[in-house]
C-alpha atoms as a PDB file:
ATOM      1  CA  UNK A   1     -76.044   1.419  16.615  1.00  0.00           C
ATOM      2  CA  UNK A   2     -79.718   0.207  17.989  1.00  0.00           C
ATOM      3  CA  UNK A   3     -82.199   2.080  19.734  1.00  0.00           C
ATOM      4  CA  UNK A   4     -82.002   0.453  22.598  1.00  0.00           C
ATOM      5  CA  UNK A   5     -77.965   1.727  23.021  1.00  0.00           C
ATOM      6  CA  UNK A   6     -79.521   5.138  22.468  1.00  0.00           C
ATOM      7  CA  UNK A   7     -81.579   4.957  24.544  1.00  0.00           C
ATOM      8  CA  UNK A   8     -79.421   3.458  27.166  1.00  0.00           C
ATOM      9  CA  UNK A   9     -76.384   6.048  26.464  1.00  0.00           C
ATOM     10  CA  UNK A  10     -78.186   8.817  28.446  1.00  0.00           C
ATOM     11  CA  UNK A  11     -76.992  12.343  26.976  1.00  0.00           C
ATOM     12  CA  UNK A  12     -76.861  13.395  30.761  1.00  0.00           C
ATOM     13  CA  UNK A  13     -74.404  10.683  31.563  1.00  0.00           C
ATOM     14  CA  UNK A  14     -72.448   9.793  28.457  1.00  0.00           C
ATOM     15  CA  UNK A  15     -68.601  10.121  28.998  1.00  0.00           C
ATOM     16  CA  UNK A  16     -67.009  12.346  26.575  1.00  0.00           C
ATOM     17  CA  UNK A  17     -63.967  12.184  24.398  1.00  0.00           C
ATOM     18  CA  UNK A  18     -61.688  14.699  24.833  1.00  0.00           C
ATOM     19  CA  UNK A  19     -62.362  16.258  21.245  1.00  0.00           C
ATOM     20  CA  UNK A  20     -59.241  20.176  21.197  1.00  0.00           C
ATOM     21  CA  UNK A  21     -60.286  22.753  19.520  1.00  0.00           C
ATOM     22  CA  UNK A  22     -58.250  23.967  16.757  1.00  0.00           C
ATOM     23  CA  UNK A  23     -55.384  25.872  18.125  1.00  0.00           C
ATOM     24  CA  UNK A  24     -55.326  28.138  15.362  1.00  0.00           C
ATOM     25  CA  UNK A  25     -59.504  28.785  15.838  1.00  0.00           C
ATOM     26  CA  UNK A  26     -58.860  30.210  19.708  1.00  0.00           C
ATOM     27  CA  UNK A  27     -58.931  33.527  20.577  1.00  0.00           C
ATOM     28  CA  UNK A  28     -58.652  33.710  24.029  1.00  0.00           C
ATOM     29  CA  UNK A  29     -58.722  31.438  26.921  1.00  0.00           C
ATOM     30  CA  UNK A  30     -57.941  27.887  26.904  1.00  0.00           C
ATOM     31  CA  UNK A  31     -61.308  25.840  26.453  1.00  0.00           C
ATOM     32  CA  UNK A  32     -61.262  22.094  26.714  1.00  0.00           C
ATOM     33  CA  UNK A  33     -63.766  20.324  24.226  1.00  0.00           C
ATOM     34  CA  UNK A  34     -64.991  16.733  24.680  1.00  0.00           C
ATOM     35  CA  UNK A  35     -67.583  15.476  22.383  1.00  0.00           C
ATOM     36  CA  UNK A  36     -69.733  11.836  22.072  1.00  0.00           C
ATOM     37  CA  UNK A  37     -70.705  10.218  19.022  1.00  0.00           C
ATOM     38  CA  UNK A  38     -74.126   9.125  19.813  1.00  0.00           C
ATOM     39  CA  UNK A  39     -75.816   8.277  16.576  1.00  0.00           C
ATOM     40  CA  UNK A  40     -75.637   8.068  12.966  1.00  0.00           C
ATOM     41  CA  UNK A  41     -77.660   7.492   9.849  1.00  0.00           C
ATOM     42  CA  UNK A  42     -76.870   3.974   7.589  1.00  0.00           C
ATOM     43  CA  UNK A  43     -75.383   6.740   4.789  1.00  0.00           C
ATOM     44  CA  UNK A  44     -73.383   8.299   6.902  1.00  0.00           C
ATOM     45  CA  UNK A  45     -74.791  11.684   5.568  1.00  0.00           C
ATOM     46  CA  UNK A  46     -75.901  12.313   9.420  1.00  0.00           C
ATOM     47  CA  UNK A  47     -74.899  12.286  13.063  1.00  0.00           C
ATOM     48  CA  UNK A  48     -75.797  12.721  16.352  1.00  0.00           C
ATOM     49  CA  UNK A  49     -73.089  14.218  18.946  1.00  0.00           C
ATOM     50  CA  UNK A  50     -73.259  15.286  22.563  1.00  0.00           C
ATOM     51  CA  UNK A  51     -70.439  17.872  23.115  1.00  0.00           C
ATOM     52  CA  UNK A  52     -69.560  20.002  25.980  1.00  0.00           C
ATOM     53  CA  UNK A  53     -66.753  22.951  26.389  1.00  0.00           C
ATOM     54  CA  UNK A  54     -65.032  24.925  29.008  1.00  0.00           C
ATOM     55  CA  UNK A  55     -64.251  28.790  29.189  1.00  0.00           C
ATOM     56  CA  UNK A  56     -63.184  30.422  26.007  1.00  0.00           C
ATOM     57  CA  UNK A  57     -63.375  32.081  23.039  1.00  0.00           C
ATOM     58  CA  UNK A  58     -62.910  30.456  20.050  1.00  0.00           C
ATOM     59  CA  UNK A  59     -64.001  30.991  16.008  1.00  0.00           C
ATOM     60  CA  UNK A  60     -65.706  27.131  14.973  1.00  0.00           C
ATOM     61  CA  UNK A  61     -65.556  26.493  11.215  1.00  0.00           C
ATOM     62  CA  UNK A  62     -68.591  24.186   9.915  1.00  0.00           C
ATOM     63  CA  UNK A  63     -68.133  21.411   7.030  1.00  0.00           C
ATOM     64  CA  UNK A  64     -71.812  20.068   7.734  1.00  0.00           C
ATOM     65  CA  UNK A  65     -75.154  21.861   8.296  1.00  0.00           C
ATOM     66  CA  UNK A  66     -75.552  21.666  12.094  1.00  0.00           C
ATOM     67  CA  UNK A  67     -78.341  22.608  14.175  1.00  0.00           C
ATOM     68  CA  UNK A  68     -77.490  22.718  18.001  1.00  0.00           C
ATOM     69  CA  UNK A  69     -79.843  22.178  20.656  1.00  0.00           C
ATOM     70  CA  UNK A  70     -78.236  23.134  24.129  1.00  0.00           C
ATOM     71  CA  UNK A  71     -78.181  20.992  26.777  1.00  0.00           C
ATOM     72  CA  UNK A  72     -76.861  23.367  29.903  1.00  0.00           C
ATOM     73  CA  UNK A  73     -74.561  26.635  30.880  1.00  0.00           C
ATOM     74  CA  UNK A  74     -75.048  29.007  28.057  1.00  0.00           C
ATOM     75  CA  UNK A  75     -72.801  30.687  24.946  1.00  0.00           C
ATOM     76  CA  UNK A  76     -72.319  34.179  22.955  1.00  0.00           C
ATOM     77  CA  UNK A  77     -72.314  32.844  19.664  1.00  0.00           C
ATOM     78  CA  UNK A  78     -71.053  35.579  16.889  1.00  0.00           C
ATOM     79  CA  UNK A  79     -72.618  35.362  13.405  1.00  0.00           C
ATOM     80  CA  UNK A  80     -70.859  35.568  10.035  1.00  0.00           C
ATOM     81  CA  UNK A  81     -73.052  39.071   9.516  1.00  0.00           C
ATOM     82  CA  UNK A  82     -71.667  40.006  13.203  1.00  0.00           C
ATOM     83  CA  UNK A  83     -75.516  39.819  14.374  1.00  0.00           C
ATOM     84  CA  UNK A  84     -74.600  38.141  18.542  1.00  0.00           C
ATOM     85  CA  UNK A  85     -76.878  35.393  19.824  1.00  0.00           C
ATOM     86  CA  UNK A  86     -77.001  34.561  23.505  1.00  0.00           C
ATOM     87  CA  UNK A  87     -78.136  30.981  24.006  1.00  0.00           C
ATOM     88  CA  UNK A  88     -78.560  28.689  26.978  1.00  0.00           C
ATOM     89  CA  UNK A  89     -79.921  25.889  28.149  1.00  0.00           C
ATOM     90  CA  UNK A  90     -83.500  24.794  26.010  1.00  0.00           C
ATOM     91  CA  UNK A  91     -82.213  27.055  23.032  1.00  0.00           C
ATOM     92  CA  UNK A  92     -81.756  25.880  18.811  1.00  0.00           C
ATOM     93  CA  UNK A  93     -79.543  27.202  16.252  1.00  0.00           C
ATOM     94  CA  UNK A  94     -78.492  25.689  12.786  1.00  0.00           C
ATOM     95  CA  UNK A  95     -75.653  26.753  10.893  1.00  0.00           C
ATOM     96  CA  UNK A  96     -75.671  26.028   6.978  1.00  0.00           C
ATOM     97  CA  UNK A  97     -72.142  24.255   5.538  1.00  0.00           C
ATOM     98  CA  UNK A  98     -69.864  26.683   5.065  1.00  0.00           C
ATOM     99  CA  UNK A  99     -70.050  29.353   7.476  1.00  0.00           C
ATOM    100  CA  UNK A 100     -68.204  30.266  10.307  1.00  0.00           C
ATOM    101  CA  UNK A 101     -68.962  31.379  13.977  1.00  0.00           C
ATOM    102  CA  UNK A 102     -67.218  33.174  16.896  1.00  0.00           C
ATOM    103  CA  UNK A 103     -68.328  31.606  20.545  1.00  0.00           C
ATOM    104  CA  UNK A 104     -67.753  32.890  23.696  1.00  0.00           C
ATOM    105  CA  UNK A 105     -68.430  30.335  26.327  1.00  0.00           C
ATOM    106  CA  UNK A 106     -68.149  32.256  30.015  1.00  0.00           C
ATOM    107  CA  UNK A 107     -68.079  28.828  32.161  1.00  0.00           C
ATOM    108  CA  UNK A 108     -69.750  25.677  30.584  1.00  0.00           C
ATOM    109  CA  UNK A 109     -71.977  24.725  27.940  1.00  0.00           C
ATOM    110  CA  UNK A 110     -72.793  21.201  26.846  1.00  0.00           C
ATOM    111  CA  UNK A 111     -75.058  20.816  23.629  1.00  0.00           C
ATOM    112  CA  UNK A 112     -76.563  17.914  20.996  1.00  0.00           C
ATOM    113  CA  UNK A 113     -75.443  18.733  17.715  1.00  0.00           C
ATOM    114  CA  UNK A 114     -76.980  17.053  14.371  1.00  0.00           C
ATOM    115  CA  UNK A 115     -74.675  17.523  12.041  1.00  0.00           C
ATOM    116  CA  UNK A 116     -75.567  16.300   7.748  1.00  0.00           C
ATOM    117  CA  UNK A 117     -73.137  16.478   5.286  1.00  0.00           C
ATOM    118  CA  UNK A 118     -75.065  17.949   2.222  1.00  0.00           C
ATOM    119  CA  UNK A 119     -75.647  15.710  -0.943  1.00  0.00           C
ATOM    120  CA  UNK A 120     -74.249  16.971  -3.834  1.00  0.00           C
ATOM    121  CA  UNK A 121     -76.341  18.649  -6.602  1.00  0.00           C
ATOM    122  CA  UNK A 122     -76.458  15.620  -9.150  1.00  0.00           C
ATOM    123  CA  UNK A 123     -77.953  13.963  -6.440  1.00  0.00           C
ATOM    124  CA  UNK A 124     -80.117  16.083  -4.934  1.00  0.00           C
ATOM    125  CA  UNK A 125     -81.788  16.698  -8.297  1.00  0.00           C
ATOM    126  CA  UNK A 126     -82.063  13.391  -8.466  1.00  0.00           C
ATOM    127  CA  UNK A 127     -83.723  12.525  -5.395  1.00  0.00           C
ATOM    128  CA  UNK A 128     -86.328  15.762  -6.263  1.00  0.00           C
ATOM    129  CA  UNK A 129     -87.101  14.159  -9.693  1.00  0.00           C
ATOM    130  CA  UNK A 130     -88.024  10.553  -7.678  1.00  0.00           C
ATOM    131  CA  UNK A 131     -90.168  12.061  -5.475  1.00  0.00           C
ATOM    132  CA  UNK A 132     -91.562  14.018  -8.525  1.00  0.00           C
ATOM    133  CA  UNK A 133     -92.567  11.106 -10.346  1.00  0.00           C
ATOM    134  CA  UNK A 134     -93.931   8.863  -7.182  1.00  0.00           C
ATOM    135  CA  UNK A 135     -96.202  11.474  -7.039  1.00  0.00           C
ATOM    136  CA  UNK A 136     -99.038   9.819  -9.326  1.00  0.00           C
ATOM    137  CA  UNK A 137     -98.534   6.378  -7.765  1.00  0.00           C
ATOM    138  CA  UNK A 138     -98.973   8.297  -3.782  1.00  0.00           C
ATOM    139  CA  UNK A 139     -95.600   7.477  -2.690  1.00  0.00           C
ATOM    140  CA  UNK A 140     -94.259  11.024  -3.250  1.00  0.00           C
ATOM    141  CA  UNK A 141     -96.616  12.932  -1.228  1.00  0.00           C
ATOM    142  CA  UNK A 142     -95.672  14.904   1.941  1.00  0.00           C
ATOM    143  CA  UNK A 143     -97.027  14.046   5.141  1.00  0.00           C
ATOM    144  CA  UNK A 144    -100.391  15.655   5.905  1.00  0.00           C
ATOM    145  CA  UNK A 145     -98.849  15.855   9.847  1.00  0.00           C
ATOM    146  CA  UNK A 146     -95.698  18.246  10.279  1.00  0.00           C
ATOM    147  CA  UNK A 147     -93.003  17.391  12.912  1.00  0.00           C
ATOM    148  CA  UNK A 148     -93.979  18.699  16.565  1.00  0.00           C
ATOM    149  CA  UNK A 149     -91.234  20.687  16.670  1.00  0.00           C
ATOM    150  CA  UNK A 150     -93.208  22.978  13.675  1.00  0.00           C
ATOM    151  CA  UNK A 151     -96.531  22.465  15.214  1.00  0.00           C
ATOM    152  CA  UNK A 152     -98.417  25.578  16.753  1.00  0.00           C
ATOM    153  CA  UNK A 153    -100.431  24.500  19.995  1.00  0.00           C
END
C-alpha cells in the first residue's frame, strides 16, 4: 500500500469490515466489531488497523504486541493482574503477546491498533549481534533524536 492511499483512507471515514468477536470471548451483551486494515510493513511482522465496537463486555486474547491509541467513546479495559484502566478518546495502551484482557465498552469506542508479531529468538539475537558489529563502521548507532512521542517539551 502507498502513502498516498494512507493518506487518502482517512481513519475518520474508512468503512469497516464487520470483524465478530469470538463468541466464546463475550461475557455479556452483544457487541458488534468492525475493523480496517489500513497498513502494513513489507515483512508482514506489522500492521496498522482502525477498529471500532458496540456495547459489551467481552475478554480479547492477543497473538501480537498491540499498542492502542483510541480514536473516540471510551472503554474499561481489565488487566491480566485485575489492575482496571478507563480509557477514552486521546488515550495509549500496549499489550505484550500473550496476555489477555477483559473490556467493557458502555456505548462506542473506535481505536488504531498497531499490532507486531514478535521475531523469534534466533532472530532477534541475530539482528542484536548486526547492529553490534555496525557499530565500528557508524551504521549501528542509535539516533541522537528520540521519537516525539518520548520527547519532554
Amino acid at each position: 500500500m502507498s502513502i498516498e492511499i494512507v493518506s487518502k483512507l482517512g481513519m475518520g471515514n474508512a468503512t469497516l469490515d464487520n470483524c465478530p468477536i469470538h463468541p466464546d470471548w463475550i461475557l455479556e451483551g452483544k457487541p458488534i466489531a468492525r475493523s480496517k486494515l489500513i497498513a502494513w510493513s513489507s515483512d508482514c511482522a506489522a500492521s496498522s488497523y482502525i477498529w471500532d465496537c458496540t456495547a459489551g463486555r467481552f475478554n480479547w486474547h492477543y497473538e501480537s504486541e498491540e499498542t492502542i491509541y483510541f480514536l473516540e467513546g471510551s472503554v474499561i479495559i481489565k488487566d491480566n493482574n485485575g489492575v482496571i484502566h478507563r480509557l477514552s478518546a486521546g488515550d495509549t495502551i500496549s499489550f505484550p503477546c500473550g496476555v489477555a484482557a477483559e473490556w467493557q465498552v458502555d456505548n462506542y469506542v473506535r481505536k488504531v491498533a498497531f499490532i507486531r508479531s514478535p521475531l523469534p529468538r534466533s532472530v532477534q539475537f541475530g539482528k542484536r549481534a548486526l547492529t553490534f558489529l555496525k557499530r565500528p563502521l557508524g551504521g549501528g548507532a542509535k539516533p541522537a533524536v528520540q521519537p516525539a512521542l518520548f520527547q519532554r517539551g
